[in-house]
C-alpha atoms as a PDB file:
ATOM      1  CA  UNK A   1     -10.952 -20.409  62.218  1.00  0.00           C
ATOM      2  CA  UNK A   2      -7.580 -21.821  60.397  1.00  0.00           C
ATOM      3  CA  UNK A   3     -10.076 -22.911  57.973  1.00  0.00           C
ATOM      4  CA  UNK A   4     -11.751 -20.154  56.807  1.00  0.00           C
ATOM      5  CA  UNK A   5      -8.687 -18.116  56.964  1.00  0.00           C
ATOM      6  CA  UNK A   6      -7.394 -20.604  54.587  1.00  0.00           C
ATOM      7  CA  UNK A   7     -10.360 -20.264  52.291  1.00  0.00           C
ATOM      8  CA  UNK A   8     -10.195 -16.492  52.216  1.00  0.00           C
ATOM      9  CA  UNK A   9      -6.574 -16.329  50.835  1.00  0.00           C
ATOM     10  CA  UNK A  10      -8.116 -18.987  48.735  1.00  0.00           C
ATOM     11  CA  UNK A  11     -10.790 -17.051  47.410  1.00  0.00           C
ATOM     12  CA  UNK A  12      -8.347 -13.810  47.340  1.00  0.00           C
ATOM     13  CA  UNK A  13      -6.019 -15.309  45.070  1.00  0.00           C
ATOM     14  CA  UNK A  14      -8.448 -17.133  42.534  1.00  0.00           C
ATOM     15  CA  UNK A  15     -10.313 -13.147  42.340  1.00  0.00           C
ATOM     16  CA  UNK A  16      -6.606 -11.693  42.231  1.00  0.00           C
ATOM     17  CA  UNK A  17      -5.886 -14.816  39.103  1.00  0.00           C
ATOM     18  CA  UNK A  18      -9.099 -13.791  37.729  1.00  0.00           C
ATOM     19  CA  UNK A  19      -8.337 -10.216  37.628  1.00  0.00           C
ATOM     20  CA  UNK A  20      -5.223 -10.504  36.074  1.00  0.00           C
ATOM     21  CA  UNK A  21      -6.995 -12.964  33.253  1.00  0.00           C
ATOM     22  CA  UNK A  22      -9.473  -9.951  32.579  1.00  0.00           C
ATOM     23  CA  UNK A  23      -6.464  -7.665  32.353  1.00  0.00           C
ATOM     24  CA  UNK A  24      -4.556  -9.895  29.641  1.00  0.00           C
ATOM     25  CA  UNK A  25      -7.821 -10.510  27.972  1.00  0.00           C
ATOM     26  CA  UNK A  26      -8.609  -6.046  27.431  1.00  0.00           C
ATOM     27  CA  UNK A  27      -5.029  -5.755  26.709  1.00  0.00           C
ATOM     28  CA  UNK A  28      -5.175  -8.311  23.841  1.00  0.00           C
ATOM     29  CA  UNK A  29      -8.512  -6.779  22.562  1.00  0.00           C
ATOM     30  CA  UNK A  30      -7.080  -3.566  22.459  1.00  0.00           C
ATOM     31  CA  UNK A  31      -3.792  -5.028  20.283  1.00  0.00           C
ATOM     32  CA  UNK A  32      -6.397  -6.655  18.158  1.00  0.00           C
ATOM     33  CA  UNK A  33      -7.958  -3.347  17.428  1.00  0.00           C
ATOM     34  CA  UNK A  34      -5.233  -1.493  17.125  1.00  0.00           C
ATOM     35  CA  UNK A  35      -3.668  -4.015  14.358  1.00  0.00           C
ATOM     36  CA  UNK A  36      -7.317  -4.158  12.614  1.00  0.00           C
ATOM     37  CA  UNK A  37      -6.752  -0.416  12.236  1.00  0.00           C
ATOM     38  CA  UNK A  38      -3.743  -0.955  10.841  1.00  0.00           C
ATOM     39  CA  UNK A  39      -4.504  -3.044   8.484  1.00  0.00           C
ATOM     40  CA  UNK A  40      -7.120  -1.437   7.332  1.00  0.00           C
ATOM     41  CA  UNK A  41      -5.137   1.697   6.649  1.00  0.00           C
ATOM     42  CA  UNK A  42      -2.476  -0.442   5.081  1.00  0.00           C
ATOM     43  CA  UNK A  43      -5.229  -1.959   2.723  1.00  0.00           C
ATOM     44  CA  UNK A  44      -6.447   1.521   1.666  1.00  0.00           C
ATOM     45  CA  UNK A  45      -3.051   2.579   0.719  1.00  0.00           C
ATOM     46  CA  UNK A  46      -2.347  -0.357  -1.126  1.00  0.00           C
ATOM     47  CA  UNK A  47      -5.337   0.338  -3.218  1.00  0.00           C
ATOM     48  CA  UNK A  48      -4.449   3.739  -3.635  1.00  0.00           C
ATOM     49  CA  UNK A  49      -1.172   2.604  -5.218  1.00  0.00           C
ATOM     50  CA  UNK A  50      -2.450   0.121  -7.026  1.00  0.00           C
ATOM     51  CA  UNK A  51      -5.162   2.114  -8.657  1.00  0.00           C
ATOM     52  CA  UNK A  52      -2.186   4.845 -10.020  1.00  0.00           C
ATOM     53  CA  UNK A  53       0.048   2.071 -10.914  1.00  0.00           C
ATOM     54  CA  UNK A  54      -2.621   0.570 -13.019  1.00  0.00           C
ATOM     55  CA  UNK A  55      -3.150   4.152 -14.731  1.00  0.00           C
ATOM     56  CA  UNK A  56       0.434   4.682 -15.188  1.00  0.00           C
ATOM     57  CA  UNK A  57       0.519   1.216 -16.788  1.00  0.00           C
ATOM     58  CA  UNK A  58      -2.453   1.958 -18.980  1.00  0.00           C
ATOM     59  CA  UNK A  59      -0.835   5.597 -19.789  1.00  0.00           C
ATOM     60  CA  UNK A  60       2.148   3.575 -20.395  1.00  0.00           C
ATOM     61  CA  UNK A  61       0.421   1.048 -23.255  1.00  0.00           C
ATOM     62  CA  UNK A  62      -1.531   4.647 -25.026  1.00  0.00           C
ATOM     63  CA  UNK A  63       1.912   6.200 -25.257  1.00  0.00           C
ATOM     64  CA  UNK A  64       3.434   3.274 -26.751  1.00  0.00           C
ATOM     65  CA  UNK A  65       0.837   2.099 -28.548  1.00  0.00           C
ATOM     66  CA  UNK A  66       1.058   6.426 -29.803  1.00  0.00           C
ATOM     67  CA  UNK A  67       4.782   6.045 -30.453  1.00  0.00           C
ATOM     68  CA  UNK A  68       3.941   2.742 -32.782  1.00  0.00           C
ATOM     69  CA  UNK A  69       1.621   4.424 -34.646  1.00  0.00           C
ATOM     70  CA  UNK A  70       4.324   7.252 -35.491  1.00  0.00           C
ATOM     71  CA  UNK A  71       7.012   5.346 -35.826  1.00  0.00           C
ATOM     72  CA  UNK A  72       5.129   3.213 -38.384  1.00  0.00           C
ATOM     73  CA  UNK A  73       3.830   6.853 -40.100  1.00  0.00           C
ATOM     74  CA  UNK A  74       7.624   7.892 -40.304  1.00  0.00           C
ATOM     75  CA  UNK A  75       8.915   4.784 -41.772  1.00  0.00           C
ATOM     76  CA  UNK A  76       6.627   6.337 -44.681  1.00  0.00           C
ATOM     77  CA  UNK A  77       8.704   9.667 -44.255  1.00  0.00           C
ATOM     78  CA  UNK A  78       5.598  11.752 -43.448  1.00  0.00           C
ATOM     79  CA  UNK A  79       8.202  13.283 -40.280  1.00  0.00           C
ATOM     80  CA  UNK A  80      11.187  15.152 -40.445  1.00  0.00           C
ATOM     81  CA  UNK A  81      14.026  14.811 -38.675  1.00  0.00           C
ATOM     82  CA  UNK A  82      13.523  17.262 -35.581  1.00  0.00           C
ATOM     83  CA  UNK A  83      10.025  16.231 -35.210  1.00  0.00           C
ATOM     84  CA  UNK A  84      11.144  12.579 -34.593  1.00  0.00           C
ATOM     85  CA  UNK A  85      14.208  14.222 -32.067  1.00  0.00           C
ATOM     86  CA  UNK A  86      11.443  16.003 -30.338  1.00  0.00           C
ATOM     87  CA  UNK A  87       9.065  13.324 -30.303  1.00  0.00           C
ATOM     88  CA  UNK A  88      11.556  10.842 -28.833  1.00  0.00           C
ATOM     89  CA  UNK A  89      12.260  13.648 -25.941  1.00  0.00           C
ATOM     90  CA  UNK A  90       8.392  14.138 -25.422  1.00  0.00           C
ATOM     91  CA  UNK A  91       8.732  10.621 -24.842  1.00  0.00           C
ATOM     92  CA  UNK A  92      11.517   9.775 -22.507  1.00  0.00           C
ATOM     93  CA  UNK A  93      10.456  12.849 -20.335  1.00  0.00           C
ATOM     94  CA  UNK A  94       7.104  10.997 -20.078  1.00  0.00           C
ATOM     95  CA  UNK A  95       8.797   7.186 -19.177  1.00  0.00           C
ATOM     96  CA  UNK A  96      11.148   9.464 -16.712  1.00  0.00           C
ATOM     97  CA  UNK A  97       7.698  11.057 -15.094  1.00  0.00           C
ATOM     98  CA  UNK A  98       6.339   7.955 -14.599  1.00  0.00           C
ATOM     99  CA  UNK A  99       9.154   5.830 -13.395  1.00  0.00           C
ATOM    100  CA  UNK A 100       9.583   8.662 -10.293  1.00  0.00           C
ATOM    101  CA  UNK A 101       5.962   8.654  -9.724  1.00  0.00           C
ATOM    102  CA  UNK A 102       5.900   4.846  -9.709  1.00  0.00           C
ATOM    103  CA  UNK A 103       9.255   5.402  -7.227  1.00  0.00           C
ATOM    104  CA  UNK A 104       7.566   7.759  -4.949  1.00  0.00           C
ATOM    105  CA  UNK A 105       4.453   5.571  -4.632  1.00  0.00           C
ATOM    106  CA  UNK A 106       6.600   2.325  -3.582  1.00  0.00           C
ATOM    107  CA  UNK A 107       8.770   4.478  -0.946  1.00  0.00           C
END
């Protein structure tokens, strides 16, 4: 009888071990998941930004690719004074949109 009451807190402990092994493993699955997701929502974000940073980059190149041609069509003197003041405004007020959109998409 010393025996078998052996074996049965044998037996009690290995189901009580086991129990406690299924526990870790569910809790670990869930973490798993639950980082997955993560990730995932990390990776769409990412794209996000990196799709408006690449337009903001290729706005970026038109504009100055814009102020060349000007510049090179003023050198002629086809544009007054004022027009090239205004022009050069127009233009930092565009860099200065596009820097604080490019800040607000890192932060």
């Amino acid at each position: 009888e010393n025996e078998l009451q052996q074996k049965k807190r044998e037996m009690a402990n290995i189901i009580e071990q086991a129990n406690a092994a299924y526990e870790a493993r569910d809790q670990a699955q869930a973490q798993m998941a639950a980082l997955k997701q993560q990730a995932d929502r990390e990776h769409v974000e990412f794209e996000r930004e990196w799709k408006e940073l690449g337009k903001l980059i290729e706005n970026d190149k038109k504009m100055k690719e814009y102020m060349r041609t000007k510049v090179r069509g003023g050198a002629a003197g086809d544009k007054p004074g004022d027009a090239a003041e205004a022009e050069d405004k127009h233009r930092k007020k565009i860099t200065r949109n596009a820097w604080d959109t490019a800040k607000s998409l890192v932060t």
